[in-house]
Protein backbone atom coordinates (compact mmCIF):
# COMPACT_ATOMS: atom_id res chain seq x y z
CA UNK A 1 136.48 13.48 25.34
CA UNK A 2 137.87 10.89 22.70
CA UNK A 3 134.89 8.28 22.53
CA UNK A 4 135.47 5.27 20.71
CA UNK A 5 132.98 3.99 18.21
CA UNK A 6 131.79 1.50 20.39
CA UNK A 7 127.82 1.15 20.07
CA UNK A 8 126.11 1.68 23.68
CA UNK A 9 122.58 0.55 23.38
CA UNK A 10 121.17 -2.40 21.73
CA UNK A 11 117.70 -3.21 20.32
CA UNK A 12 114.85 -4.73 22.83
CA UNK A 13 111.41 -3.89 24.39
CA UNK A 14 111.07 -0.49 23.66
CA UNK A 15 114.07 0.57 21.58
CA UNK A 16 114.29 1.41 18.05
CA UNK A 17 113.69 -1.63 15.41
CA UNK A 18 116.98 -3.64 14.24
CA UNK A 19 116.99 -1.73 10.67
CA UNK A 20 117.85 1.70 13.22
CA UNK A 21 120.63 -0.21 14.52
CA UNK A 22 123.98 1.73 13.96
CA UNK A 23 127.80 1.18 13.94
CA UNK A 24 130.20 3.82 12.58
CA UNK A 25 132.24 1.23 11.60
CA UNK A 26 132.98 1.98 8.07
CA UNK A 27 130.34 4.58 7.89
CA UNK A 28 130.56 6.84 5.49
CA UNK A 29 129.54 10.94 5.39
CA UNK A 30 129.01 12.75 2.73
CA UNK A 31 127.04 16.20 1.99
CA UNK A 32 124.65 17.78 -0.41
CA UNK A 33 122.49 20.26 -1.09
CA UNK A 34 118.57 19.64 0.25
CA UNK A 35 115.56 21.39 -1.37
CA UNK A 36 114.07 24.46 -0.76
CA UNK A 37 110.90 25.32 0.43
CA UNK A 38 110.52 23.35 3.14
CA UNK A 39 108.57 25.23 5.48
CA UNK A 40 109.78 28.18 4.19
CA UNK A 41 113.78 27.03 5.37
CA UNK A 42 116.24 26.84 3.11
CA UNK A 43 117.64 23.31 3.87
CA UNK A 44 121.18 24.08 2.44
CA UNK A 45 123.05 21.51 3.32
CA UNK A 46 121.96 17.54 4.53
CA UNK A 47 125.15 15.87 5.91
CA UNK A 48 124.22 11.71 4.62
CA UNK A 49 126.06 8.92 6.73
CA UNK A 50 125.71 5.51 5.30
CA UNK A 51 125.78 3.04 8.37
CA UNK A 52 126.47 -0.56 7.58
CA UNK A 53 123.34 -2.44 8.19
CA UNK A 54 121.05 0.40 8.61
CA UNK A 55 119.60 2.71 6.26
CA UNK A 56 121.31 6.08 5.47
CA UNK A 57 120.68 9.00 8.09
CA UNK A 58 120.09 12.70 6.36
CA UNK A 59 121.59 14.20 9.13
CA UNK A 60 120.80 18.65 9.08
CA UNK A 61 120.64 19.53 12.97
CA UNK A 62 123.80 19.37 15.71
CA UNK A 63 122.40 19.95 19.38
CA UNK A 64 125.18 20.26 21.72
CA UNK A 65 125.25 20.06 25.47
CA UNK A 66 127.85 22.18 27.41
CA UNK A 67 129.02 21.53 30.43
CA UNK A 68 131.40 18.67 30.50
CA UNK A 69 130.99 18.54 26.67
CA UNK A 70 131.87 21.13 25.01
CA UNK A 71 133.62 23.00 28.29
CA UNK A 72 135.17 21.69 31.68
CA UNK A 73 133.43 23.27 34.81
CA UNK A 74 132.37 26.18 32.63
CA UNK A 75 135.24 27.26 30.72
CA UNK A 76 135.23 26.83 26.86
CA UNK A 77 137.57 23.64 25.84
CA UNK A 78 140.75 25.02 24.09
CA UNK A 79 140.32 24.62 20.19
CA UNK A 80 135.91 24.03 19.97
CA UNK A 81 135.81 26.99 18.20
CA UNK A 82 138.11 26.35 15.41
CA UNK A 83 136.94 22.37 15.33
CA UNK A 84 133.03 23.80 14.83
CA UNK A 85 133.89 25.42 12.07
CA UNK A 86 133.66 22.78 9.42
CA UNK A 87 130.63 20.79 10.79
CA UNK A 88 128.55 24.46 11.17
CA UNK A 89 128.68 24.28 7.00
CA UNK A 90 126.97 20.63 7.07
CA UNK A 91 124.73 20.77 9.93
CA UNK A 92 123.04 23.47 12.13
CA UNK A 93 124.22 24.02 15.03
CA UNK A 94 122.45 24.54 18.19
CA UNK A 95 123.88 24.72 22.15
CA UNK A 96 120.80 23.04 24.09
CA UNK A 97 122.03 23.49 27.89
CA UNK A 98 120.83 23.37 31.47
CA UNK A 99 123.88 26.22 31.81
CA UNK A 100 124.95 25.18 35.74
CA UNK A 101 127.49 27.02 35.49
CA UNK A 102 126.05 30.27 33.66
CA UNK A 103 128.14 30.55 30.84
CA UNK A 104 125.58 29.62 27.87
CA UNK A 105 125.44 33.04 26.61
CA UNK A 106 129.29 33.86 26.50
CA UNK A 107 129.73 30.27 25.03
CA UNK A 108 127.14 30.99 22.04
CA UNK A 109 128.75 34.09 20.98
CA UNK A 110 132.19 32.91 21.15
CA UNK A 111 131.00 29.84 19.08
CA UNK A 112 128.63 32.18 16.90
CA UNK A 113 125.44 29.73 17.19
CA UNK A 114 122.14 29.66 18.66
CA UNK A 115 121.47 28.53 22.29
CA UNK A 116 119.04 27.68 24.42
CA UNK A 117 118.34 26.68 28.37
CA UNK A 118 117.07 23.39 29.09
CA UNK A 119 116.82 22.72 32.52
CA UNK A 120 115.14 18.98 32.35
CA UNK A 121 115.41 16.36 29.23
CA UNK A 122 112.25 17.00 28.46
CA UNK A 123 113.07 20.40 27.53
CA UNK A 124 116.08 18.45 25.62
CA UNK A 125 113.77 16.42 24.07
CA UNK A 126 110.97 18.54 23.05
CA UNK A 127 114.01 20.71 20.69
CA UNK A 128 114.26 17.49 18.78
CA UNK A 129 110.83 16.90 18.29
CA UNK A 130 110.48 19.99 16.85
CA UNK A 131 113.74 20.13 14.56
CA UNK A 132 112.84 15.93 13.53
CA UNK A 133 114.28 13.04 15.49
CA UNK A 134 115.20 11.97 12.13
CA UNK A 135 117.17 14.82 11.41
CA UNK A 136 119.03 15.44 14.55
CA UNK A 137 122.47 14.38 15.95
CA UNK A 138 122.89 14.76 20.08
CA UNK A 139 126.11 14.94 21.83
CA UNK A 140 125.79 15.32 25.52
CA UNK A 141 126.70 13.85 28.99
CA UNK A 142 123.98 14.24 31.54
CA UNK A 143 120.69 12.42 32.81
CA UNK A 144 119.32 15.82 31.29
CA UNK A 145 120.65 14.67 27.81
CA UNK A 146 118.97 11.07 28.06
CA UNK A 147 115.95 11.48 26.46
CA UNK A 148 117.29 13.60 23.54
CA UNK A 149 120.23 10.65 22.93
CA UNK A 150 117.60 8.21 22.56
CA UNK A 151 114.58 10.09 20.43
CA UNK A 152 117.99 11.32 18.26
CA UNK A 153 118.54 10.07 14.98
CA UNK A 154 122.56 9.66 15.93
CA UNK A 155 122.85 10.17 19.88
CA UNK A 156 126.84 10.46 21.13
CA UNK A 157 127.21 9.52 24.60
CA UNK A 158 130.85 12.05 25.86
CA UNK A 159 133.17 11.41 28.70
CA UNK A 160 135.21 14.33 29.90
CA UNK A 161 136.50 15.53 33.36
CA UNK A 162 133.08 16.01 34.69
CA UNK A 163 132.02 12.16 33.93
CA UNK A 164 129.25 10.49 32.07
CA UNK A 165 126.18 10.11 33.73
CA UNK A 166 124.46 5.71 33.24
CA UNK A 167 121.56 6.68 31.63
CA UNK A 168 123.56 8.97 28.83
CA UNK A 169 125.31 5.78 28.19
CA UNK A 170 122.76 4.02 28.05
CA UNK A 171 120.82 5.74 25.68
CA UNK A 172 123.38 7.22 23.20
CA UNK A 173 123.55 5.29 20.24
CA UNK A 174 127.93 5.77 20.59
CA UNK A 175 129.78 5.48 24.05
CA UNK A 176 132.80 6.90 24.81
CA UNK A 177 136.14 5.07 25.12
CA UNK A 178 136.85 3.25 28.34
CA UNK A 179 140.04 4.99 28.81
CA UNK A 180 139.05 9.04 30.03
CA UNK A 181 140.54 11.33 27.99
CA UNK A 182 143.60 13.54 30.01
CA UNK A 183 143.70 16.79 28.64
CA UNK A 184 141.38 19.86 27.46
CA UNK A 185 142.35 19.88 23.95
CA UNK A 186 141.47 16.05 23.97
CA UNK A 187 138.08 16.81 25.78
CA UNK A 188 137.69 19.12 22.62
CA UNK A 189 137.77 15.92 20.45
CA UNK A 190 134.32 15.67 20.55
CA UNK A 191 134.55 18.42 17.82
CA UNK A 192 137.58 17.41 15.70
CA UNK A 193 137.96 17.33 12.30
CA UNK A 194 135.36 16.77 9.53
CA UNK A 195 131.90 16.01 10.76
CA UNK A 196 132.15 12.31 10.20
CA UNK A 197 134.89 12.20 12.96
CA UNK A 198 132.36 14.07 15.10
CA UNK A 199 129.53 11.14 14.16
CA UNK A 200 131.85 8.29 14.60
CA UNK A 201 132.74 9.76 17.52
CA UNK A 202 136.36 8.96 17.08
């Protein structure tokens, strides 16, 4: 899973205005500290990307599907664990999964982060809604992951060895690269590196 930066859904009937458009080309990422005593959470940390043309996104939530994103037919992709380590000090991160292949719980605990089974994107989409669209970033794969990708404030569209369903494409504000990606530690990409190579999706 090595998607390009290339932007999958444009603005129309519907869709977000043109100042939500998005392009991580030459976005920027940076981090600070958010204030307390926000409904009793301590916001520590707000990861800021500055897209070009858009306004900034105060980024504080990660929801990540599973299967075929972070793992290939249920087994954990070699090298998520170490890769999540940097991002889980800028953003929170959740595992948001319809768990086909029951392996949500050993996944969390390996990964040390909160899960939960969503069967249907409305499930999906009701987590954001209660985190803030505007504070969420979605990385998924599946017509189960459509409807968080779009109500996202950053939705990632992945393609891995189990495939990318249309409407993920569709709706993620970054597609993946045209080329599929040929081994697990690539399909672990999705996770590499600072959180801004997570975002740009590169």
């Amino acid at each position: 899973m090595e998607p390009s930066a290339s932007c999958a859904r444009s603005c129309g009937p519907g869709r977000r205005a043109p100042s939500r458009r998005r392009s991580s080309t030459g976005s920027r990422a940076s981090s600070r500290r958010a204030p307390n005593g926000t409904g009793g959470l301590d916001r520590r940390v707000t990861l800021v990307v500055d897209i070009p043309g858009g306004r900034p996104l105060e980024l504080e939530h990660l929801l990540l599907d599973v299967n075929g994103t972070l793992s290939d037919r249920g087994v954990l992709l070699d090298g998520v664990s170490e890769r999540l380590g940097p991002i889980r000090e800028r953003l929170e991160v959740r595992l948001v999964s319809g768990d086909t292949f029951e392996t949500l719980d050993a996944v969390a605990a390996e990964l040390g982060v909160a899960a939960m089974r969503a069967r249907d994107g409305r499930t999906k989409l009701r987590v954001v809604d209660e985190l803030g669209r505007e504070r969420c970033v979605v990385v998924g794969n599946g017509t189960n992951d459509m409807l968080a990708l779009e109500a996202a404030a950053l939705g990632i569209a992945v393609l891995g060895a189990e495939g990318t369903s249309a409407g993920a494409l569709r709706t993620a504000d970054v597609g993946p690269a045209a080329r599929p990606t040929r081994t697990r530690r690539d399909l672990a990409s999705v996770a590499h590196g600072s959180p801004l190579d997570l975002l740009a999706a590169r």
